[in-house]
C-alpha atoms as a PDB file:
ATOM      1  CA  UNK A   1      -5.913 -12.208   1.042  1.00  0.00           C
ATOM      2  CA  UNK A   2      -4.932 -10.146  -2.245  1.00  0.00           C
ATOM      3  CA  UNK A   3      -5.248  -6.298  -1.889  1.00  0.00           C
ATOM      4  CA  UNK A   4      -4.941  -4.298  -4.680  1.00  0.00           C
ATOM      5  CA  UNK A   5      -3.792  -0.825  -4.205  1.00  0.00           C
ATOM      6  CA  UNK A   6      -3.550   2.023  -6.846  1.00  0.00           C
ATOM      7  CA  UNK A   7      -0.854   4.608  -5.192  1.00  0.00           C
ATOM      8  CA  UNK A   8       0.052   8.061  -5.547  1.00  0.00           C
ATOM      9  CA  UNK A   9       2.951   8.673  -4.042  1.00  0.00           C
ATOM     10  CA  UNK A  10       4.420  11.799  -3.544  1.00  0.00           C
ATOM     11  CA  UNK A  11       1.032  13.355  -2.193  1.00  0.00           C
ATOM     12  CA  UNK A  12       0.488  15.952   0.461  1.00  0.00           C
ATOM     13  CA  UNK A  13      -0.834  13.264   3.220  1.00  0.00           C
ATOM     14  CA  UNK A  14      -1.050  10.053   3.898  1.00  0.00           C
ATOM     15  CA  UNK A  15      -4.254   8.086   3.902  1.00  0.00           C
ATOM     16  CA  UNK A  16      -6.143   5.186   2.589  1.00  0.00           C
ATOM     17  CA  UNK A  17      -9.986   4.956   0.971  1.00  0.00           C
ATOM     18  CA  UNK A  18     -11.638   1.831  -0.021  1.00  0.00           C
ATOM     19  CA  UNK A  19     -13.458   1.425  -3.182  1.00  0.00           C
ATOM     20  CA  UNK A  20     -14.214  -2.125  -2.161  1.00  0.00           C
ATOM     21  CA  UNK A  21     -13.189  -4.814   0.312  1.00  0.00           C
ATOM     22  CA  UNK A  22      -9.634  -5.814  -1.594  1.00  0.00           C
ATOM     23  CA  UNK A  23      -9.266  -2.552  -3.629  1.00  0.00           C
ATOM     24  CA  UNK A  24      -7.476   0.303  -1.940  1.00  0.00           C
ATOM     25  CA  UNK A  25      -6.491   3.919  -3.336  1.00  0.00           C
ATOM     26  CA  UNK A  26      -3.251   4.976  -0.878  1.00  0.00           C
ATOM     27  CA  UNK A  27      -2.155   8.555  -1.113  1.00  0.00           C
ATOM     28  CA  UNK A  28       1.762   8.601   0.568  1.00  0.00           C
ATOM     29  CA  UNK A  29       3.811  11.601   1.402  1.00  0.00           C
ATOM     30  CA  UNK A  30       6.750   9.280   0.127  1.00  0.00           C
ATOM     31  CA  UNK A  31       8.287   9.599  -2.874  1.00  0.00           C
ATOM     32  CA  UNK A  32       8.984   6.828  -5.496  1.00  0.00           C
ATOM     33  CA  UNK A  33      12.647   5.930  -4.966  1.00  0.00           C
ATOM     34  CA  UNK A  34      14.239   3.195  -3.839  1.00  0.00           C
ATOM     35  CA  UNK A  35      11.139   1.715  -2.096  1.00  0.00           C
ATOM     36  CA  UNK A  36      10.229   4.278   0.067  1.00  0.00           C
ATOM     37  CA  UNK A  37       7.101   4.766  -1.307  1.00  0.00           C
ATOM     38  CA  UNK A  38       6.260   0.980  -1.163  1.00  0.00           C
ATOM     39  CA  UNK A  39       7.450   0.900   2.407  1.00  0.00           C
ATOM     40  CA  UNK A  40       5.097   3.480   3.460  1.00  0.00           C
ATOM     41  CA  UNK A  41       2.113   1.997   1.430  1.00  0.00           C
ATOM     42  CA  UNK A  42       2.979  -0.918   3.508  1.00  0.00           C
ATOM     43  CA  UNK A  43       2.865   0.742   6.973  1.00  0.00           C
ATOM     44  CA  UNK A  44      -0.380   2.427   6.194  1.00  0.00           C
ATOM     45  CA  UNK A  45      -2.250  -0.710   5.406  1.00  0.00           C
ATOM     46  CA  UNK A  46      -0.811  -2.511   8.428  1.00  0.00           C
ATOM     47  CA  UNK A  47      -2.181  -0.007  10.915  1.00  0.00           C
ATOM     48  CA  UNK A  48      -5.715   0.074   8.387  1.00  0.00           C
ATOM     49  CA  UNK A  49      -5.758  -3.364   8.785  1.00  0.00           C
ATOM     50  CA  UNK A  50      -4.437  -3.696  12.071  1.00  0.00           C
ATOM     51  CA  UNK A  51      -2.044  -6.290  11.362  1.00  0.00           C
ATOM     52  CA  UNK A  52       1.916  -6.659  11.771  1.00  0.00           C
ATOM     53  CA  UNK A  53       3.919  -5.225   8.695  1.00  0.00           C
ATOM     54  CA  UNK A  54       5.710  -8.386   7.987  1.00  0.00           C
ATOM     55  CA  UNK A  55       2.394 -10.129   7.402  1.00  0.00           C
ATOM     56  CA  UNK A  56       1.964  -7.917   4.110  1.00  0.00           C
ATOM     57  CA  UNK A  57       4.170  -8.606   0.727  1.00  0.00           C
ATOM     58  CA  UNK A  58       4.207  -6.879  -2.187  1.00  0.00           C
ATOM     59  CA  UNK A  59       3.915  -9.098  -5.257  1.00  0.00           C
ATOM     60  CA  UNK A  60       3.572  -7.745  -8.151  1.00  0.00           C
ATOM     61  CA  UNK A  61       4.085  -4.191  -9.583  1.00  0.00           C
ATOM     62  CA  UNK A  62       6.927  -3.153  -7.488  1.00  0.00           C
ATOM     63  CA  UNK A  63       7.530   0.087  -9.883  1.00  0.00           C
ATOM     64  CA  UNK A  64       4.092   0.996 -10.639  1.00  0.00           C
ATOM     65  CA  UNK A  65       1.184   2.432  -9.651  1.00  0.00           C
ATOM     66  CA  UNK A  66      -1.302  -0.260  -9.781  1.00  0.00           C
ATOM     67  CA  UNK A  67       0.052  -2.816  -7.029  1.00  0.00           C
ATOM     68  CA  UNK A  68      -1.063  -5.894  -5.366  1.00  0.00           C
ATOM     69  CA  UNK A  69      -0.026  -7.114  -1.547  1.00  0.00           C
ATOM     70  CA  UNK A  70      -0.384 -10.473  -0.237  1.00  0.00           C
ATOM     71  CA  UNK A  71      -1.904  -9.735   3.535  1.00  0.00           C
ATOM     72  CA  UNK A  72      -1.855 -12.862   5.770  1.00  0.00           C
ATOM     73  CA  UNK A  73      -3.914 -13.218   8.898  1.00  0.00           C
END
């Protein structure tokens, strides 16, 4: 499964809204350097989805804001 997640880092909480069922918007406290800010968008959506961190990967737009993970059941 493909999720694509638009994320604003540096925000004043964490959390997660759906706009549809593989479109996420992710708000993280972390900020954008040196992956922080895609680890954290990574341990939100594991406990959303209730699945193990190393089932999600990013692939594609590891520097921007629009990103896509690869989650496997």
């Amino acid at each position: 499964m493909i999720i694509t997640a638009h994320v604003k880092p540096n925000a004043s909480s964490n959390r997660v809204e759906w706009l549809d069922e593989d479109t996420v918007k992710v708000w993280v406290t972390a900020v954008p350097e040196k992956g922080k800010a895609n680890k954290a968008v990574v341990e939100l959506l594991s406990k959303e989805m209730r699945v193990a961190k190393s089932r999600i990967e990013l692939i594609r737009g590891g520097t921007a804001r629009m990103k896509q993970f690869e989650v496997q059941k």
